[in-house]
Protein backbone atom coordinates (compact mmCIF):
# COMPACT_ATOMS: atom_id res chain seq x y z
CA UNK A 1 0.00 0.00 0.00
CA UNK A 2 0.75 3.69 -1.02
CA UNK A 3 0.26 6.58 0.89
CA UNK A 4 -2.43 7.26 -1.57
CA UNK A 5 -3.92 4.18 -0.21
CA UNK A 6 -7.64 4.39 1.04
CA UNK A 7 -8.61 1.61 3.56
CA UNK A 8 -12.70 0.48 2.56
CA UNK A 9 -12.39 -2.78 5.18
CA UNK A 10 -10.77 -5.48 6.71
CA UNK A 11 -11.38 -9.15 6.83
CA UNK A 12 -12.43 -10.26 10.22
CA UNK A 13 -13.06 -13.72 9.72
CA UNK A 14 -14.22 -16.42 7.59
CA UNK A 15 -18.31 -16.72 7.05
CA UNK A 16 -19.02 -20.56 6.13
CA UNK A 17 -17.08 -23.69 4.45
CA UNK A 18 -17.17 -22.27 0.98
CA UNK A 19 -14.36 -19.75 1.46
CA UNK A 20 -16.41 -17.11 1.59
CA UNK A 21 -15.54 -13.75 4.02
CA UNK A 22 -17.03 -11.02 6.73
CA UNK A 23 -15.03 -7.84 5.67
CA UNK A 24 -16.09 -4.77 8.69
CA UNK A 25 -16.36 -2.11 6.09
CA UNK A 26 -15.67 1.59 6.81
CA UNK A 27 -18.25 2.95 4.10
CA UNK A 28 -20.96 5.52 4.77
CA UNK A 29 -22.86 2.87 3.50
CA UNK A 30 -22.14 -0.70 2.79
CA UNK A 31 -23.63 -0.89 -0.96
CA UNK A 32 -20.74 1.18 -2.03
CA UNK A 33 -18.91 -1.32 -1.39
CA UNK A 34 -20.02 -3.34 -4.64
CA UNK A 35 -19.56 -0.05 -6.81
CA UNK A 36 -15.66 -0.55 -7.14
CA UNK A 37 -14.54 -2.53 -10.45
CA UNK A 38 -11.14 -3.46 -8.64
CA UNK A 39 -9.95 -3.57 -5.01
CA UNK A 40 -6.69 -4.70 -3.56
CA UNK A 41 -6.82 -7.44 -0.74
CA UNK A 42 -3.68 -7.12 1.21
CA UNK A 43 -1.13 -8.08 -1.68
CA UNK A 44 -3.26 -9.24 -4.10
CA UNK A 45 -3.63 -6.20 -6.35
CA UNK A 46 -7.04 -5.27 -9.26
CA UNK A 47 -9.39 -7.71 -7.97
CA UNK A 48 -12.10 -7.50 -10.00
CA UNK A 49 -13.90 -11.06 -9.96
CA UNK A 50 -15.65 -10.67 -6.26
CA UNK A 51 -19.25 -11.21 -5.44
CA UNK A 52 -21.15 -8.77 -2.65
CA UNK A 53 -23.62 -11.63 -1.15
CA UNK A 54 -24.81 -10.00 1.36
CA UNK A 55 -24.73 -7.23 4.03
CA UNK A 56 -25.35 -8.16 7.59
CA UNK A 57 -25.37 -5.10 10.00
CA UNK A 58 -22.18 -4.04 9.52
CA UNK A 59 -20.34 -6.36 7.74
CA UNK A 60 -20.20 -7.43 3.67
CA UNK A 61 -20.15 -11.09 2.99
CA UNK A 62 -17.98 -11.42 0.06
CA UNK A 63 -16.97 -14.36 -2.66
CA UNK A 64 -13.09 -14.00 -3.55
CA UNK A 65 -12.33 -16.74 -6.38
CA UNK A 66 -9.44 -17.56 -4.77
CA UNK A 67 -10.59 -18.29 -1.49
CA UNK A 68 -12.79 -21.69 -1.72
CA UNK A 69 -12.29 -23.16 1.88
CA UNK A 70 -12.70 -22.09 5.65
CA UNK A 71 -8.89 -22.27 5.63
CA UNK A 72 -8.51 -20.18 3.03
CA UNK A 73 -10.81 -17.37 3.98
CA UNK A 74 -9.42 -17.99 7.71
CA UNK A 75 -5.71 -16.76 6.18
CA UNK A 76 -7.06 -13.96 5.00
CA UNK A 77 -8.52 -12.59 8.78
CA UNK A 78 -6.79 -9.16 9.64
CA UNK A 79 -6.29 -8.38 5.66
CA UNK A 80 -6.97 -4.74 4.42
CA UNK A 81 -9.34 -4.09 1.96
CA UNK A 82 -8.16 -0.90 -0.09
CA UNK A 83 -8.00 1.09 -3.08
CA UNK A 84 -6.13 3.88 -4.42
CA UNK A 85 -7.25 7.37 -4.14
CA UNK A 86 -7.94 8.05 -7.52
CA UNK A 87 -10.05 5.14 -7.41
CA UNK A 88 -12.42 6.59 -5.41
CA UNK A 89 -15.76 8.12 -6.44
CA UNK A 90 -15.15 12.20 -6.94
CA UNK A 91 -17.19 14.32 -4.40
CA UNK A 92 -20.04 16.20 -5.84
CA UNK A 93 -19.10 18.84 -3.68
CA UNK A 94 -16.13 21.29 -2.04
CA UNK A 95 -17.42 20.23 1.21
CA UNK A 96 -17.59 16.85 1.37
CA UNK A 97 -14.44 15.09 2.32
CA UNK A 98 -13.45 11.88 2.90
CA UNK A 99 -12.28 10.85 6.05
CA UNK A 100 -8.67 10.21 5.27
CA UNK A 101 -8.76 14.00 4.10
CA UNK A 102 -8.65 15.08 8.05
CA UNK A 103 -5.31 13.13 8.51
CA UNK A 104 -2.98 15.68 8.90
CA UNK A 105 -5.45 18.67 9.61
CA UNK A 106 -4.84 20.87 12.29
CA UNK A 107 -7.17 21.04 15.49
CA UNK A 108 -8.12 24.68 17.11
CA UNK A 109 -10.81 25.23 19.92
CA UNK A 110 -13.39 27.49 19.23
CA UNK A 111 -10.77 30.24 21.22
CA UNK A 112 -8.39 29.69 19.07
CA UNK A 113 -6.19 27.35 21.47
CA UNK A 114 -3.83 24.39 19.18
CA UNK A 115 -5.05 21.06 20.45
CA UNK A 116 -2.90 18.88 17.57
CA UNK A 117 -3.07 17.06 14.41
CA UNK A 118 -5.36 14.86 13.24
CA UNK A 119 -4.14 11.34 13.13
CA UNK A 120 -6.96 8.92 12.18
CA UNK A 121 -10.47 8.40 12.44
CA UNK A 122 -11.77 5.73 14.70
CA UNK A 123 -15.43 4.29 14.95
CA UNK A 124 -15.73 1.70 17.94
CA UNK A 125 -19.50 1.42 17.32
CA UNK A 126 -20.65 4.33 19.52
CA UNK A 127 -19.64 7.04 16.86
CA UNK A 128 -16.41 8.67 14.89
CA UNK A 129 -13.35 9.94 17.01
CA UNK A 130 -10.75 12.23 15.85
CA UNK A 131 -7.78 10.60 17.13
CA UNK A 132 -5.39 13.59 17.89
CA UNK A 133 -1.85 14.10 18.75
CA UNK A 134 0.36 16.78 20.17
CA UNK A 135 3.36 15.86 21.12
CA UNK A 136 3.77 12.55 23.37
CA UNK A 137 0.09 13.23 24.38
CA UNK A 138 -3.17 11.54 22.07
CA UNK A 139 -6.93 13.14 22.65
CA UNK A 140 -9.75 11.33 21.24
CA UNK A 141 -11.85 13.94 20.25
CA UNK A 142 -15.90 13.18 19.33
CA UNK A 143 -16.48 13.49 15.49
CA UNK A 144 -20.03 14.75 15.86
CA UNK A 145 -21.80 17.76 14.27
CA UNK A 146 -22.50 19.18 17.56
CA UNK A 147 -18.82 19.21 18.44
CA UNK A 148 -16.74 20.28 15.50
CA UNK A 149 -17.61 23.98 14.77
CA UNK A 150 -16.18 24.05 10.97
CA UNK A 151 -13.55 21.63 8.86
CA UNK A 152 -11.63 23.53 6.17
CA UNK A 153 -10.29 21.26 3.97
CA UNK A 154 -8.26 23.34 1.82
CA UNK A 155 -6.86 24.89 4.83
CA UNK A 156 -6.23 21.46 6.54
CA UNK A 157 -7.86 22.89 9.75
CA UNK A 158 -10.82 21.71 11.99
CA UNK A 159 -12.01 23.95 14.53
CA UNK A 160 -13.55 21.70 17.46
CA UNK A 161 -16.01 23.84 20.34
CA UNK A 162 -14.51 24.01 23.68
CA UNK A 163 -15.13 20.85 25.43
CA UNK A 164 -14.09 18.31 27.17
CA UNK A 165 -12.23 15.70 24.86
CA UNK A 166 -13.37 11.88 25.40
């Protein structure tokens, strides 16, 4: 992987005998997922020949050619799903950004105080965290409208209201 590299899942285990596997996607929304004519699993680079079977919550059951036992899907637990920037779909709009855009953005308070930069974007299942660093110290920051006062892109600056960080 690049640094131009855009995560869309990762394999978290095997789903049946037939080789087929549960991928956690990090999608808005999981039908996306089917939209790409060729991902990248781990090493194996321009896969186009995979079938979507189904969504369950949040996971994407998905046929790999490859991959026709238990054992094979099982090696494949912990792979990354990805694609290459360019790959992805281009916004309809200057204000939409994908996630991997805040990477690198700086973080003010409302007041104008540096908190750090943005590091990643986490989801644990209660919600999106800026994961942000300064120094030796990390804040996990809420990602929530009511919370982030305005993201400038451009700018690569995110001004967060003055509260307490999670």
């Amino acid at each position: 992987m690049s640094d131009d590299s855009v995560i869309l899942g990762r394999v978290v285990s095997s789903h049946g005998i037939k080789g087929n596997v549960k991928i956690l996607h990090f999608l808005e929304d999981a039908a996306d997922f089917a939209k790409f004519h060729s991902i990248n699993l781990d090493k194996k680079l321009g896969l186009k020949d995979f079938a979507v079977l189904f969504v369950k919550n949040n996971l994407i059951i998905v046929k790999f050619p490859f991959i026709n036992s238990k054992n094979d899907a099982d090696s494949y637990i912990g792979s990354n799903i990805w694609v290459e920037r360019k790959d992805l779909p281009e916004l309809e709009s200057d204000e939409l950004f994908y996630y991997v855009d805040l990477n690198g953005c700086k973080v003010y308070s409302k007041s104008d105080v540096y908190i750090g930069i943005v590091e990643n974007v986490l989801n644990f299942g209660a919600g999106d965290i800026l994961q942000i660093k300064n120094g030796d110290q990390e804040i996990f920051y809420s990602f929530q409208k009511d919370f982030v006062d305005n993201i400038d892109i451009k700018e690569k600056k995110i001004i967060i209201n003055d509260t307490i960080e999670i």
